[in-house]
PDB file of N, CA and C in Angstrom:
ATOM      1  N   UNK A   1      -4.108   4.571  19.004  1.00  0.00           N
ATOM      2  CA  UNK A   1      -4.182   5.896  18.434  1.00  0.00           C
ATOM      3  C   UNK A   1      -4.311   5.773  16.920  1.00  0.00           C
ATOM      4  N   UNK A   2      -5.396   6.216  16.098  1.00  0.00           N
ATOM      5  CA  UNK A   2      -5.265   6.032  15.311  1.00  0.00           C
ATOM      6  C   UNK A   2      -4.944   7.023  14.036  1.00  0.00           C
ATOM      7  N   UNK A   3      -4.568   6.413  13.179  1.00  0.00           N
ATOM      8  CA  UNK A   3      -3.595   7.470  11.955  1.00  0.00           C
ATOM      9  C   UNK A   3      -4.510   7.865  11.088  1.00  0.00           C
ATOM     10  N   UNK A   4      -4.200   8.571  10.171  1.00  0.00           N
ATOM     11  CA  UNK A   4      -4.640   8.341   8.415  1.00  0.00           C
ATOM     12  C   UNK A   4      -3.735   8.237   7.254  1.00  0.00           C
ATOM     13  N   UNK A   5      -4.369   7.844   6.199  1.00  0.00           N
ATOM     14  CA  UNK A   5      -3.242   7.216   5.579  1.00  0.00           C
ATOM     15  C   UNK A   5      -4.323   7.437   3.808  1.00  0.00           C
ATOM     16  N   UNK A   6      -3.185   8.174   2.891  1.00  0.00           N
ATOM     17  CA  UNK A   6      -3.780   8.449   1.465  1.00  0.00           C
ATOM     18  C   UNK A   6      -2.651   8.331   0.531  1.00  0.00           C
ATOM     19  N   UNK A   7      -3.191   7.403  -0.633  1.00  0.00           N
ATOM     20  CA  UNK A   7      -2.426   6.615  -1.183  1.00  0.00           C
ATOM     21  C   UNK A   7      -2.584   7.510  -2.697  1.00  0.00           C
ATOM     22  N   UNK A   8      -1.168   8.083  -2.947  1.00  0.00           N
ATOM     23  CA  UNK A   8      -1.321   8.900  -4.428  1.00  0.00           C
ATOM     24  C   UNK A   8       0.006   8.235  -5.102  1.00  0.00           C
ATOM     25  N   UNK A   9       0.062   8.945  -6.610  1.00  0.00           N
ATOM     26  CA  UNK A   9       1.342   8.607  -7.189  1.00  0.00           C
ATOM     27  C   UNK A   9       1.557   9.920  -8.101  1.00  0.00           C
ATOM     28  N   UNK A  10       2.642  10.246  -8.174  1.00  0.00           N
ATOM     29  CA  UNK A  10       3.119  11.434  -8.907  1.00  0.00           C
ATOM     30  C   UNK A  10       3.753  10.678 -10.238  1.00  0.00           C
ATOM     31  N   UNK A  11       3.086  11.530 -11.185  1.00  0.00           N
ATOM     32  CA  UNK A  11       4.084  10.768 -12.485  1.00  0.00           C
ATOM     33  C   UNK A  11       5.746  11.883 -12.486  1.00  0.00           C
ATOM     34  N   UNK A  12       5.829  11.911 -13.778  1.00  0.00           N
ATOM     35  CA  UNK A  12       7.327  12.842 -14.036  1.00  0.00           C
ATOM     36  C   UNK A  12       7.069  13.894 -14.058  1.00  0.00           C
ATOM     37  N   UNK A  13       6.205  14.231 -14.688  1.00  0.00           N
ATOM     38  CA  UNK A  13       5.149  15.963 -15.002  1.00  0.00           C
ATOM     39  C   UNK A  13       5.197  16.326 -13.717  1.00  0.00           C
ATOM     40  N   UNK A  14       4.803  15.508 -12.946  1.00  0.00           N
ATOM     41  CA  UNK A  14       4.259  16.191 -11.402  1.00  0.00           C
ATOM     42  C   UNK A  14       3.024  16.187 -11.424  1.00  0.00           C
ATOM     43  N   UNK A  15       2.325  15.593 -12.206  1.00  0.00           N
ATOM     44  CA  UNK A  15       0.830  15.269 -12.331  1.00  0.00           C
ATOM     45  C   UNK A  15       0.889  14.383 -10.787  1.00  0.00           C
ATOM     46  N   UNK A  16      -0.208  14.611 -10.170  1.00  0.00           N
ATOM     47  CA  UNK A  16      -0.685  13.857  -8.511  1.00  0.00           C
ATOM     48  C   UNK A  16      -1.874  13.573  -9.138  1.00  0.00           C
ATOM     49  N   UNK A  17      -2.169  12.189  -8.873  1.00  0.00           N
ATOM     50  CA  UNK A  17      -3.671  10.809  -8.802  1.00  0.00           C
ATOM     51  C   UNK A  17      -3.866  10.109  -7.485  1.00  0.00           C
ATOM     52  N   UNK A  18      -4.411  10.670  -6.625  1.00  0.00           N
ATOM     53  CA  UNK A  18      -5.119   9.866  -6.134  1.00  0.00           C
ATOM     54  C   UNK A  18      -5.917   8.432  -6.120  1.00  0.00           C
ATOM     55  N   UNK A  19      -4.754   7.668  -5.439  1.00  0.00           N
ATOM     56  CA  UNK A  19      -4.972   5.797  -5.783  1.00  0.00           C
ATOM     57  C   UNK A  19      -6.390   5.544  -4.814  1.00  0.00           C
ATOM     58  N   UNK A  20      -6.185   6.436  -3.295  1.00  0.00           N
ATOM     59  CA  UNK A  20      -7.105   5.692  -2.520  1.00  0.00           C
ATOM     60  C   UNK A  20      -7.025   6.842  -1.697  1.00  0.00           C
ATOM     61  N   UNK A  21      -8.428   7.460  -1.238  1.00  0.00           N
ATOM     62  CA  UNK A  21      -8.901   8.821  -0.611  1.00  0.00           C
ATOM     63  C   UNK A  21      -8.211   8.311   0.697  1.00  0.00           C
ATOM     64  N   UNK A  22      -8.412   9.466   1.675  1.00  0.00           N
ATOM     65  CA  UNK A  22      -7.676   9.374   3.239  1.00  0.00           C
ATOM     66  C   UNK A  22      -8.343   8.622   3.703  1.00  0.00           C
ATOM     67  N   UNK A  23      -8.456   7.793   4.515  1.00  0.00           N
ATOM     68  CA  UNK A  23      -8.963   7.038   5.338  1.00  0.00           C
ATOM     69  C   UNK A  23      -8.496   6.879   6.604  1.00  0.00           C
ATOM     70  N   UNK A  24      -8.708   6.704   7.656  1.00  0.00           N
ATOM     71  CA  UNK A  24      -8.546   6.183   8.877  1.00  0.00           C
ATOM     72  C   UNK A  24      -7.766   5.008   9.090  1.00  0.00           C
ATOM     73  N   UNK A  25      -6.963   4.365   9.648  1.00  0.00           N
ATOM     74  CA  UNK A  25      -6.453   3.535   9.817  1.00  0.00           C
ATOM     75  C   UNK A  25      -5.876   3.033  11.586  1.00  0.00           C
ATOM     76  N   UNK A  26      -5.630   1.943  11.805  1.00  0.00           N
ATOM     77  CA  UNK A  26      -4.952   1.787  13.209  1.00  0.00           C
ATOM     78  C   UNK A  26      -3.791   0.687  13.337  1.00  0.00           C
ATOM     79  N   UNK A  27      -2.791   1.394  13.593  1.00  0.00           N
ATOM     80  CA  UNK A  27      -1.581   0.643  13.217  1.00  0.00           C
ATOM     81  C   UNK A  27      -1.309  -0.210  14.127  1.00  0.00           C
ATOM     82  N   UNK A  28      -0.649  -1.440  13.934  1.00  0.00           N
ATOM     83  CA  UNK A  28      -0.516  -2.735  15.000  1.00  0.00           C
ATOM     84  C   UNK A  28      -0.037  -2.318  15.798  1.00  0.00           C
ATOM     85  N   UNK A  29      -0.376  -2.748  17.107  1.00  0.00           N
ATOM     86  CA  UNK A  29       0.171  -2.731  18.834  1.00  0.00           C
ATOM     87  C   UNK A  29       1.661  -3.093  18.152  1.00  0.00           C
ATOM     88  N   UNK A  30       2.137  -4.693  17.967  1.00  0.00           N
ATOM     89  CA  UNK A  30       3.393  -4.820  17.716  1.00  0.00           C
ATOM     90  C   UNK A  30       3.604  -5.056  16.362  1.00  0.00           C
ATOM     91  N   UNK A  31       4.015  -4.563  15.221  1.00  0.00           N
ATOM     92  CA  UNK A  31       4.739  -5.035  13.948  1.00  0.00           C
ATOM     93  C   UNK A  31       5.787  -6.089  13.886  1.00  0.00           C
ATOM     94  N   UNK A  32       5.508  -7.057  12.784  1.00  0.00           N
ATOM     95  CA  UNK A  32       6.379  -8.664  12.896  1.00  0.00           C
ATOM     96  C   UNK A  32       7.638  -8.115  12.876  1.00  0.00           C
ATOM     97  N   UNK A  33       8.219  -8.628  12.854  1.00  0.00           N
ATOM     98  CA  UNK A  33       9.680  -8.435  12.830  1.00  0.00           C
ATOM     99  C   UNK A  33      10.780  -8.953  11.584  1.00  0.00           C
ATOM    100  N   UNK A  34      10.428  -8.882  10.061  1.00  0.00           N
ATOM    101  CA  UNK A  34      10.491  -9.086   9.273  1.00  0.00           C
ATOM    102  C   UNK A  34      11.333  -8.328   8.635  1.00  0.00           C
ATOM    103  N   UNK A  35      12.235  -8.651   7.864  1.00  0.00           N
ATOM    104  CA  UNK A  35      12.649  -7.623   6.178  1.00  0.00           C
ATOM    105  C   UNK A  35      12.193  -7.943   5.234  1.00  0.00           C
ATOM    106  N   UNK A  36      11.298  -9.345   5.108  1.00  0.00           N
ATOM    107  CA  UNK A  36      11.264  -9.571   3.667  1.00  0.00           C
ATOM    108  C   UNK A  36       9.292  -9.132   3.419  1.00  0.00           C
ATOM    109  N   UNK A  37       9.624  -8.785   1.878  1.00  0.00           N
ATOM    110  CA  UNK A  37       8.397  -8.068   1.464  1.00  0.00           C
ATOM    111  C   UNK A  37       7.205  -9.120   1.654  1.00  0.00           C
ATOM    112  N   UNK A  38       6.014  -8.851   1.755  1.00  0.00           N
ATOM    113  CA  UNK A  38       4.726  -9.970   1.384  1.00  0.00           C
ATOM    114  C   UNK A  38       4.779 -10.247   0.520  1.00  0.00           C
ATOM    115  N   UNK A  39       4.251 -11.642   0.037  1.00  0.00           N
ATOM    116  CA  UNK A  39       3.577 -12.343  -0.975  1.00  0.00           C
ATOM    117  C   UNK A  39       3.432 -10.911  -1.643  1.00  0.00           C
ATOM    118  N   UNK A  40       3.055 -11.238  -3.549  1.00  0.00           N
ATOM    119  CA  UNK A  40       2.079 -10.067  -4.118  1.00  0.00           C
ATOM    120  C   UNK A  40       1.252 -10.875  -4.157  1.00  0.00           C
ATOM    121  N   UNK A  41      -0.211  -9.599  -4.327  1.00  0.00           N
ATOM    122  CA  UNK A  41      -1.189 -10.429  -3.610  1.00  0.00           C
ATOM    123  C   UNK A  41      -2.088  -9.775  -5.499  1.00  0.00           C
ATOM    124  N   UNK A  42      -1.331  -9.288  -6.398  1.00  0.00           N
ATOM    125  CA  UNK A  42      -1.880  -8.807  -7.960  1.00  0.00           C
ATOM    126  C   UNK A  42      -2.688  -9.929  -8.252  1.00  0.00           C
ATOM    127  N   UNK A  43      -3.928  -9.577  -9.360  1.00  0.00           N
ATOM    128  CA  UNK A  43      -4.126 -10.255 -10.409  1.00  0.00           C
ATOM    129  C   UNK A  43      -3.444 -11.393 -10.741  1.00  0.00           C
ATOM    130  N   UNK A  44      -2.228 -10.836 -11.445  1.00  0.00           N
ATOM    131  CA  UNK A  44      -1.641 -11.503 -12.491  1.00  0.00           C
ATOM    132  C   UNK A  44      -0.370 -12.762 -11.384  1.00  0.00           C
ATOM    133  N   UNK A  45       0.048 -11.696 -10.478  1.00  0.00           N
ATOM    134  CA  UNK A  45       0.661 -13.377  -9.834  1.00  0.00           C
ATOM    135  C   UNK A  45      -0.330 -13.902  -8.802  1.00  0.00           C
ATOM    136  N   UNK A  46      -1.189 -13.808  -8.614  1.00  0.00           N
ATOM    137  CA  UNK A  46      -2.287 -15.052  -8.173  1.00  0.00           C
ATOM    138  C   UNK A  46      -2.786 -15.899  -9.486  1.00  0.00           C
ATOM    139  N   UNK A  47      -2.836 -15.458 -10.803  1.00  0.00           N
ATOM    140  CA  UNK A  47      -3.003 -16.751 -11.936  1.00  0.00           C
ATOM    141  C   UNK A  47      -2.063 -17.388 -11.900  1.00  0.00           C
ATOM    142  N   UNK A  48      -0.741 -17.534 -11.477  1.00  0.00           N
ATOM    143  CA  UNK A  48       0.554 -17.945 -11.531  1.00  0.00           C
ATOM    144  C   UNK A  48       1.110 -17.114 -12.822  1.00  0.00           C
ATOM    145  N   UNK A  49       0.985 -16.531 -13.587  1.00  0.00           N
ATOM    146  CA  UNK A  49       1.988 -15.844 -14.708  1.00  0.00           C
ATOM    147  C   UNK A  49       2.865 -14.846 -14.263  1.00  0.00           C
ATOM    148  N   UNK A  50       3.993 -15.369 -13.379  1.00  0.00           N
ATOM    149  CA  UNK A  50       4.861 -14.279 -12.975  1.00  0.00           C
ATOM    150  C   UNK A  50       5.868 -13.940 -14.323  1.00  0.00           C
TER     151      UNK A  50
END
């Protein structure tokens, strides 16, 4: 079944930006079973300069 999914950020104002329009998406049959966050996958820690 699939979802949608739209990626914004509100500053303090309450100003809303749109990061990434709605899109479609389909969420995994099973999700890992994890707590810990992913790798970042940025720019800046893939040069190594964390």
């Amino acid at each position: 079944m699939p979802m949608t999914l739209k990626v914004y950020e509100v500053n303090r104002t309450g100003t809303v930006r749109v990061l990434r329009e709605e899109t479609e998406v389909t969420p995994f049959e099973k999700p890992e079973a994890s707590h810990d966050f992913p790798a970042c996958e940025c720019a800046t820690c893939a040069e190594g300069a964390a």
